[in-house]
Protein backbone atom coordinates (compact mmCIF):
# COMPACT_ATOMS: atom_id res chain seq x y z
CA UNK A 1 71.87 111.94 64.21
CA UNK A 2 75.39 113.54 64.00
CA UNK A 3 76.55 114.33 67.87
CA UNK A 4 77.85 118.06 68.33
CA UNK A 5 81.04 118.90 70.30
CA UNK A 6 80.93 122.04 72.42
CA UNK A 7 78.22 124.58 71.30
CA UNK A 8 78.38 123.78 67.63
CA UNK A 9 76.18 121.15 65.10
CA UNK A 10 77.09 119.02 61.95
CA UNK A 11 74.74 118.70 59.43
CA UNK A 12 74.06 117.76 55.97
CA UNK A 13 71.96 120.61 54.28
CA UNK A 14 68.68 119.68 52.62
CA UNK A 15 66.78 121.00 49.85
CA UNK A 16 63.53 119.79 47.78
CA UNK A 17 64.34 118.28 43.97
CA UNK A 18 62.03 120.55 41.86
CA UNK A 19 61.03 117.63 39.16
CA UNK A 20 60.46 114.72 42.04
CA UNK A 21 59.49 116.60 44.95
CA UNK A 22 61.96 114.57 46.74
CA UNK A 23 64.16 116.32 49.69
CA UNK A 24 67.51 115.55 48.98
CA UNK A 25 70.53 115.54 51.23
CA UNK A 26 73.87 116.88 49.99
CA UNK A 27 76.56 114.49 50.71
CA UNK A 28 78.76 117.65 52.17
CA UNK A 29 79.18 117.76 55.80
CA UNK A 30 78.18 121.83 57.00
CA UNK A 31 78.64 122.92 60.75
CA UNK A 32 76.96 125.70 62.60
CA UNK A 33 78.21 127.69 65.81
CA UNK A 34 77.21 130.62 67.26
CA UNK A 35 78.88 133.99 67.18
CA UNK A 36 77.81 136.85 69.59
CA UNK A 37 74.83 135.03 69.96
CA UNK A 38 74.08 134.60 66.18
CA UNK A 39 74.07 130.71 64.73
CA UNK A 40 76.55 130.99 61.56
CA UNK A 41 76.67 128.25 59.32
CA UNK A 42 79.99 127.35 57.34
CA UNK A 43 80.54 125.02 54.71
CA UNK A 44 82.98 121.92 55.63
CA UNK A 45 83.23 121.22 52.16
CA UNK A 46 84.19 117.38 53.07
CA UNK A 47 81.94 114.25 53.22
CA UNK A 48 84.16 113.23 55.56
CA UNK A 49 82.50 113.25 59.10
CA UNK A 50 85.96 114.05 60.97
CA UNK A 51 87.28 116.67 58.74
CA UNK A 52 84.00 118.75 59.97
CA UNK A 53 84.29 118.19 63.51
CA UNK A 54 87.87 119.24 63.10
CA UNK A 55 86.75 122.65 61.56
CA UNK A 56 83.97 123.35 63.97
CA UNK A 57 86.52 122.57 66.76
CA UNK A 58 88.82 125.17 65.05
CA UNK A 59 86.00 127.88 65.03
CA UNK A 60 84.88 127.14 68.73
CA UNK A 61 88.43 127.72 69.87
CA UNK A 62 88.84 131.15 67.59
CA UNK A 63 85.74 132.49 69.06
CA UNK A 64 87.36 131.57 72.39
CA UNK A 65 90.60 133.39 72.29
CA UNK A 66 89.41 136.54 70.36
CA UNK A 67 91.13 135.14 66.61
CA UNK A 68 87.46 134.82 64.41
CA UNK A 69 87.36 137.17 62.31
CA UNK A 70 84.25 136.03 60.75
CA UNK A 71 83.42 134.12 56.81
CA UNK A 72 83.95 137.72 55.23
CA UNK A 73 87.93 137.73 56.30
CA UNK A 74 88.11 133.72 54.90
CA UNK A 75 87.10 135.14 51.52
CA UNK A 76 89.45 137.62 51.40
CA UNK A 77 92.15 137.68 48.77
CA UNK A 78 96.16 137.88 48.95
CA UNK A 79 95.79 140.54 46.43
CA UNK A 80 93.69 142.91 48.55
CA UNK A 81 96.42 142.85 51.24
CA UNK A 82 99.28 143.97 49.02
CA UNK A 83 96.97 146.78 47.88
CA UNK A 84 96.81 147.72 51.73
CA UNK A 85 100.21 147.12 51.77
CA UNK A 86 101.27 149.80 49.19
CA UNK A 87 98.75 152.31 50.32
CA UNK A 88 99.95 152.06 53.83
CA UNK A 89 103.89 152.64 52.02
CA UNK A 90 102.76 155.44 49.99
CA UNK A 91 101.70 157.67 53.49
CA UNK A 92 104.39 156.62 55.46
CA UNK A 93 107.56 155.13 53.50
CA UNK A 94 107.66 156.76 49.91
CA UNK A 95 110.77 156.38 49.50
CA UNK A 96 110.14 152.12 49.67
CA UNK A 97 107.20 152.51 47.72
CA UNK A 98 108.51 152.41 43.65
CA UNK A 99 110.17 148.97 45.35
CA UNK A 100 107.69 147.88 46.93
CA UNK A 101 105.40 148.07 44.12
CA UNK A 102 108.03 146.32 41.86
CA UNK A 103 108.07 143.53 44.14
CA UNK A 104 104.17 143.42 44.52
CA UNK A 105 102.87 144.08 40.73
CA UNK A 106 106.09 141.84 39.28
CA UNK A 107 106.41 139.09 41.60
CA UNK A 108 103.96 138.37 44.44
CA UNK A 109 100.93 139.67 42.92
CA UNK A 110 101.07 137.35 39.81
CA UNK A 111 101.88 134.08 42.21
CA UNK A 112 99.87 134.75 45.33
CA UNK A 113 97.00 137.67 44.07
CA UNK A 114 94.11 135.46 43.77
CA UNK A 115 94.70 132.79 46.57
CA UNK A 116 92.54 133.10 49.28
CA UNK A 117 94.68 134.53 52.09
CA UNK A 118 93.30 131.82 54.79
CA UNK A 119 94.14 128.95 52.25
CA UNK A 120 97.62 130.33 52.13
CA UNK A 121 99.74 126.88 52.42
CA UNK A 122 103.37 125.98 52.96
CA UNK A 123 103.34 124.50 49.26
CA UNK A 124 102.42 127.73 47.72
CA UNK A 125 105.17 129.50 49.76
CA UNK A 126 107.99 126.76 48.21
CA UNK A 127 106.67 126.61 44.96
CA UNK A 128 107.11 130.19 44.65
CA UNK A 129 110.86 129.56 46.39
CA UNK A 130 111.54 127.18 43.04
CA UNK A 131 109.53 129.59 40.99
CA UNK A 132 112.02 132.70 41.56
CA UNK A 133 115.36 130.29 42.11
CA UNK A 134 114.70 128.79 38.31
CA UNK A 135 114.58 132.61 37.70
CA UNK A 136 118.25 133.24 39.27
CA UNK A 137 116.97 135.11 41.84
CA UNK A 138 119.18 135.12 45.32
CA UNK A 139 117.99 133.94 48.44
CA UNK A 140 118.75 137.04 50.26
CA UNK A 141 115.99 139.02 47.28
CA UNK A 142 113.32 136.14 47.68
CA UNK A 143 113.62 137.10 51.85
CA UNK A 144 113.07 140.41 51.29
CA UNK A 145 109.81 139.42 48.81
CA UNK A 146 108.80 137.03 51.71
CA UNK A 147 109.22 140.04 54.06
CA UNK A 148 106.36 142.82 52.22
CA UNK A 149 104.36 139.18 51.83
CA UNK A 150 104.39 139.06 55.93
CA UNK A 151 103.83 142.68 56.02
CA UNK A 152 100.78 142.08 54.28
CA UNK A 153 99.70 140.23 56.22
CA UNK A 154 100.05 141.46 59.34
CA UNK A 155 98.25 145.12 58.13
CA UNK A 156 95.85 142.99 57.14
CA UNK A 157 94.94 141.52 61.10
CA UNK A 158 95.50 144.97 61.88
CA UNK A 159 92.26 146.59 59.70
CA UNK A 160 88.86 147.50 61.67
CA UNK A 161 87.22 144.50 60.75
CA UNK A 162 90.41 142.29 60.01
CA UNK A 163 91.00 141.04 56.75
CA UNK A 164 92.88 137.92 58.10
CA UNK A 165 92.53 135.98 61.13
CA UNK A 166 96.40 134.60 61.21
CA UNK A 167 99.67 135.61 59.90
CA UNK A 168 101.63 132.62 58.25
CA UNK A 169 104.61 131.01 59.39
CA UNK A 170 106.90 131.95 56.43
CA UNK A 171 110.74 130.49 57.57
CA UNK A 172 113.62 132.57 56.42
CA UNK A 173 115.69 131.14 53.87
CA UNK A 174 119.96 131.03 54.94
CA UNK A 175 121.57 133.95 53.30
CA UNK A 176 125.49 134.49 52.61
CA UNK A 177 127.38 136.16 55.48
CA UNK A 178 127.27 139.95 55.29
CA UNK A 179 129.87 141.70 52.95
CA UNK A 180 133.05 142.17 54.41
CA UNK A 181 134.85 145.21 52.15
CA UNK A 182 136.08 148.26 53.67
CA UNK A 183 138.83 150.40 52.68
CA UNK A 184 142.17 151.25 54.16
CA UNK A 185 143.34 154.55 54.05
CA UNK A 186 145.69 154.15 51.23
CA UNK A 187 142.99 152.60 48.80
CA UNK A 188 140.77 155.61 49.97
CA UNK A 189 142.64 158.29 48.66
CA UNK A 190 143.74 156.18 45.62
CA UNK A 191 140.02 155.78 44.61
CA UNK A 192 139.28 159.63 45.69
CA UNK A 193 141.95 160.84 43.21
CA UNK A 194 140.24 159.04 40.25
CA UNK A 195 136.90 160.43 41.02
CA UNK A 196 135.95 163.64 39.15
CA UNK A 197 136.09 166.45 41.50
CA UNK A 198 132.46 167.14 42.10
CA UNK A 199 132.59 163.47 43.84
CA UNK A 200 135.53 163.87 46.10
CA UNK A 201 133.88 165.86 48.91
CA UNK A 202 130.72 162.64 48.51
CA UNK A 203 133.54 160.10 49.23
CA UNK A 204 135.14 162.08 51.95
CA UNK A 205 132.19 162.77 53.69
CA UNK A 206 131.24 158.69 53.35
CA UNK A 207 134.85 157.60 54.87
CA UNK A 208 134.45 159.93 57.77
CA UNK A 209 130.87 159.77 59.21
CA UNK A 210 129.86 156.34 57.51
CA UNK A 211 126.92 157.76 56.43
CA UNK A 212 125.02 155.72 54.19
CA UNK A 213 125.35 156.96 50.53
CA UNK A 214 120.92 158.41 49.94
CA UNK A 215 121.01 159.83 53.00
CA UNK A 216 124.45 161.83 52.11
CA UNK A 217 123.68 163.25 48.83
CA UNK A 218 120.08 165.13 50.14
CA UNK A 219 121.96 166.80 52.94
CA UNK A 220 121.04 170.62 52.03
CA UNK A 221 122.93 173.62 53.84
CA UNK A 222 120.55 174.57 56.53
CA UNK A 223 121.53 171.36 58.08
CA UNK A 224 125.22 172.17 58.39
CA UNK A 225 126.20 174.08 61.04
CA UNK A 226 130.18 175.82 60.61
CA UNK A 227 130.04 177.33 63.82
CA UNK A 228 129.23 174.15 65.39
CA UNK A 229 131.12 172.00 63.69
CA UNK A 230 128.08 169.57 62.89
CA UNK A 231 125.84 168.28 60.13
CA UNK A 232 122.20 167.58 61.50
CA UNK A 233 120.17 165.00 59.21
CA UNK A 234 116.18 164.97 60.14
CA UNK A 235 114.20 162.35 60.67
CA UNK A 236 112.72 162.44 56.86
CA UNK A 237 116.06 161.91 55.92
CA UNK A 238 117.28 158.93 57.25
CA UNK A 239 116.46 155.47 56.67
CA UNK A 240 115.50 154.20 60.26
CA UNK A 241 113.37 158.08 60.58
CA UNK A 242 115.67 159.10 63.64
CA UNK A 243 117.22 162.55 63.20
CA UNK A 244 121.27 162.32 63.63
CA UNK A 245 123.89 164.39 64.29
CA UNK A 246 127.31 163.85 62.27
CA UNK A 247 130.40 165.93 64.08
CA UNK A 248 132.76 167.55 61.72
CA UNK A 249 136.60 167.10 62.03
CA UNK A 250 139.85 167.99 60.49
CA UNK A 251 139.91 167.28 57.07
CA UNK A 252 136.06 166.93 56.71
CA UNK A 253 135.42 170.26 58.27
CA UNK A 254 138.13 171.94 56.27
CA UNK A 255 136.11 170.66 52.98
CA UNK A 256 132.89 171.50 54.15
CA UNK A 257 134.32 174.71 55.13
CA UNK A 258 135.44 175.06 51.27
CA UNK A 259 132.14 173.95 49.38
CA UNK A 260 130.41 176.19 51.58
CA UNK A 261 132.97 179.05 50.55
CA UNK A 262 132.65 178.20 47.35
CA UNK A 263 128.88 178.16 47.29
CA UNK A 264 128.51 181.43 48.56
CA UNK A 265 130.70 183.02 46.12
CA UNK A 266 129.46 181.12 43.14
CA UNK A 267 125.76 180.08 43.59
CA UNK A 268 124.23 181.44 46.56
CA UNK A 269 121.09 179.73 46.08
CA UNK A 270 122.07 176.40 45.71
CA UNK A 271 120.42 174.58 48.58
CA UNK A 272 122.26 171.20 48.15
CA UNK A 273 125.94 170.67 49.38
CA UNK A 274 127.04 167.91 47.40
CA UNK A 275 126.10 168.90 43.39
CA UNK A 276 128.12 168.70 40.29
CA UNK A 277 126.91 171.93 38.82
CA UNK A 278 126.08 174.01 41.78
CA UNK A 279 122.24 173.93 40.63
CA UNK A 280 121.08 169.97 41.21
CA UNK A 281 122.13 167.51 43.72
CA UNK A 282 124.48 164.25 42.54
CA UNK A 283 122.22 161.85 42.25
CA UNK A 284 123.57 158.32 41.12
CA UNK A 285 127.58 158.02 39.61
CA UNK A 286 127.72 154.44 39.55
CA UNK A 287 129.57 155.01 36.09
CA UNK A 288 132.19 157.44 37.09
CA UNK A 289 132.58 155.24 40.28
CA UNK A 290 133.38 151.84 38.26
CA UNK A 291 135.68 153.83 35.87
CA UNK A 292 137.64 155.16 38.95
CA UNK A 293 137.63 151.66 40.65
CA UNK A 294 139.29 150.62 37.57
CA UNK A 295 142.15 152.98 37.38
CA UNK A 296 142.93 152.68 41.26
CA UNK A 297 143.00 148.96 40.55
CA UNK A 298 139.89 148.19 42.81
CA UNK A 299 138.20 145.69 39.65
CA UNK A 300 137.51 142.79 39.47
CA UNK A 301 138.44 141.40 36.03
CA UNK A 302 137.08 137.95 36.65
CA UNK A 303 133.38 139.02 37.67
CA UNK A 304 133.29 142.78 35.87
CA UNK A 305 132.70 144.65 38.78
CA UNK A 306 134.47 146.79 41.48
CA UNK A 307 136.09 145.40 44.39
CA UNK A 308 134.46 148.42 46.40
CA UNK A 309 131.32 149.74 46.98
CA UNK A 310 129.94 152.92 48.30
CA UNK A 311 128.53 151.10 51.33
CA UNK A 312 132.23 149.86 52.42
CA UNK A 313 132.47 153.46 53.14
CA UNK A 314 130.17 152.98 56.06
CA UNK A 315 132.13 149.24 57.19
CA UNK A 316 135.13 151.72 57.10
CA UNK A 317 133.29 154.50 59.32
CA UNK A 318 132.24 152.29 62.21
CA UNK A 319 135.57 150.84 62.14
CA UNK A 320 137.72 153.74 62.63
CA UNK A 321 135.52 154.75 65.07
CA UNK A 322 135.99 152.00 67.08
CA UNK A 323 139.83 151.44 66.54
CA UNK A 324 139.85 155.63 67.62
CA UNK A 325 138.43 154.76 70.87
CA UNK A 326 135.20 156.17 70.77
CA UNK A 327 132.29 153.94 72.56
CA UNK A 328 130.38 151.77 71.05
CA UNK A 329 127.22 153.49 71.71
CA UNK A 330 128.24 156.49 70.40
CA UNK A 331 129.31 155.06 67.45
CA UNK A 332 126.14 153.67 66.77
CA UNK A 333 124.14 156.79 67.42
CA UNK A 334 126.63 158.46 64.66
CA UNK A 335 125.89 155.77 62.43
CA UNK A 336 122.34 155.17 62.90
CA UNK A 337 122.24 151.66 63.77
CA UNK A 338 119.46 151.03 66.00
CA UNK A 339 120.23 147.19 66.89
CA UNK A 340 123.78 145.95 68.22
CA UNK A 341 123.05 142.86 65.70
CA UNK A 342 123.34 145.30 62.81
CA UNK A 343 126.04 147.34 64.20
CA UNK A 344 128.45 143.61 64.83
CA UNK A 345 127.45 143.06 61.29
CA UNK A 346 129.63 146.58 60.25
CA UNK A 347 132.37 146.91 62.68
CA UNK A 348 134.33 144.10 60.82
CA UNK A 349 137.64 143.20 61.85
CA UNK A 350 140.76 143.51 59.11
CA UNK A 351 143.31 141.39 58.31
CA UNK A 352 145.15 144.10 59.87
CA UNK A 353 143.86 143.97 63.33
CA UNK A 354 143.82 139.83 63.33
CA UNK A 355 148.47 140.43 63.11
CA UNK A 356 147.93 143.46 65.27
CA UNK A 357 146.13 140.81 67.70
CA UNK A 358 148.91 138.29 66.82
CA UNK A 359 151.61 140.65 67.86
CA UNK A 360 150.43 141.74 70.77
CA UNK A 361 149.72 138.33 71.87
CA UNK A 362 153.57 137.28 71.15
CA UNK A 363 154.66 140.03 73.29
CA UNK A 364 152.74 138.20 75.95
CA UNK A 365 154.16 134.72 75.47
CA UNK A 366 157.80 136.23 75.07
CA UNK A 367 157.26 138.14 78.39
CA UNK A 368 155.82 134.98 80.24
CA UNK A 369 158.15 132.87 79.00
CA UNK A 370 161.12 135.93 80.07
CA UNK A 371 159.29 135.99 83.34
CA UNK A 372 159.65 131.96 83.83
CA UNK A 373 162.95 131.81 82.92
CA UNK A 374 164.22 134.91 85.58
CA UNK A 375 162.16 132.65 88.47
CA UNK A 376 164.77 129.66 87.53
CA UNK A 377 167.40 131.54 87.99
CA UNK A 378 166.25 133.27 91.20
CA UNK A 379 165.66 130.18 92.92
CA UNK A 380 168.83 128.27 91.47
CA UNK A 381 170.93 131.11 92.99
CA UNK A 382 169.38 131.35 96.26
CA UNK A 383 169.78 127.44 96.52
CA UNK A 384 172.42 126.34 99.42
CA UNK A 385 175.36 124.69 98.40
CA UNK A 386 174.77 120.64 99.08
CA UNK A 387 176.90 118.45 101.56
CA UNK A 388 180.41 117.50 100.63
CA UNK A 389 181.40 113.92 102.23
């Protein structure tokens, strides 16, 4: 008779052989607990005797600590998850849902879609690893992948019943350190005079505020304010959904002072600042920006590409802040970076400041060293004269 631990039973199930009559016992462990109350019975799907008192031991201790979430949520599919997943993206994050659903209908749907969430295992997670390196795919993109899987899963303990009992432990692959470009002023304006004019006043406005490049080109006129000297970006608008405020300065001002001039005069009822033809907004000039990159001699022959990016615009912004004086908390409220981690990761130090450092720290050995050597001399002077026999 098969002993049961804690409030549970192990059994084998019987049924009655329809051509001999016989009742015969299936050689499949099954264990029964109760539930509110309620006996539930769950298949161990082992004959072996341990590997059942294991599971029942499992369920006793979810039912203990509030984690059961009953033989409906062990059925359920990865598949059904990244459909919650992309519904709960298209209410609240539009703008990540055509990625999302890239990621989810390309690459983790096809893999993951029909294994049972609860039978998720640590082999399934690295053979997909190997499946998208032996594709060429980067580290740093398979994290990301990994990070809508997690996602999934954790809207999915989240749903009224849950859909999953447990989020899996998914480890985080190394990635490359963060890029490191940012521009100087004199390969600023080399780059800005090779853009076509209609992109000038985007690249300006980048270098100054370090605003990230999306959120810059949907800025519309009712959010700049002349007469306060400030461009106000709402919380639709930005990436981490926290309205900003971007001061306007000098040379910045004196532009946005001119597009606005011009806008009035021209095409009143344009509602975007930044546009080419005073009708749309500038959308994407990766084209015009490579081409520029090229004559400003910011290319990379060897690898095809440019030796700048938009982004290094925003490296460049918390920079200058920084090197101006302005606190660091300020700077990261102009910036939008909600986490000190993330802002370290953009206020980069230059070659520049490492010989400014190097300088400065000269001066300091020079002066101790001056300072030593005028001590010497003090007390060599001041010495009395010895005996003379």
């Amino acid at each position: 008779m098969p002993r049961k631990p804690g409030l549970g039973r192990i059994f084998h199930r019987t049924r009655r052989d329809k051509q001999t009559g016989k009742v015969v016992k299936s050689p499949r462990w099954t264990i029964e607990y109760r539930v509110d109350g309620e006996p539930v019975s769950e298949p161990a799907h082992s004959t072996d005797y341990a590997v059942a008192e294991a599971l029942l031991r499992c369920r006793l201790a979810e039912i203990d600590d509030g984690t059961y979430g009953g033989l409906d949520a062990r059925a359920v599919r990865i598949k059904r998850l990244l459909d919650v997943l992309l519904e709960q993206f298209k209410e609240n994050k539009p703008r990540s849902l055509r990625w999302g659903r890239i990621v989810v209908r390309r690459h983790l749907e096809p893999f993951f879609g029909n294994t049972r969430a609860a039978a998720l295992t640590s082999a399934k997670i690295d053979a997909y690893k190997r499946h998208r390196r032996r594709q060429g795919v980067k580290d740093s993109t398979i994290n990301r992948e990994f990070t809508i899987l997690r996602r999934a899963f954790f809207l999915g303990t989240e749903q009224m019943p849950p859909l999953v009992v447990r989020v899996p432990r998914i480890a985080i692959l190394p990635e490359p350190p963060p890029r490191k470009g940012f521009f100087e002023y004199e390969a600023f304006t080399g780059l800005r005079s090779e853009l076509p004019e209609p992109l000038r006043p985007v690249i300006t406005f980048g270098y100054n505020t370090g605003c990230r490049k999306g959120e810059t080109l949907r800025i519309e006129w009712p959010q700049v304010d002349l007469a306060a000297k400030e461009v106000r970006l709402h919380s639709d608008d930005t990436k981490n959904a926290e309205p900003r405020i971007l001061p306007l300065f000098g040379e910045l001002y004196e532009m946005i002072k001119m597009l606005h001039e011009k806008r009035e005069a021209i095409y009143p009822d344009c509602r975007w600042v930044f546009t080419r033809d005073g009708r749309n907004p500038i959308k994407d000039f990766r084209g015009a920006w490579d081409e520029a990159c090229k004559r400003a001699g910011l290319w990379n022959k060897d690898q095809g590409r440019p030796t700048r990016l938009f982004h290094d615009l925003r490296r460049t912004g918390a920079r200058n802040l920084v090197r101006a004086g302005v606190p660091e908390g300020v700077v990261m409220r102009i910036g939008g970076w909600k986490t000190r981690s993330v802002f370290d990761r953009y206020n980069i130090v230059s070659t520049r400041d490492l010989h400014e450092a190097a300088a400065k720290l000269e001066l300091y050995h020079e002066e101790l060293a001056a300072g030593a050597e005028q001590d010497k001399q003090s007390k060599t002077q001041s010495k009395p004269p010895g005996r003379v026999n």
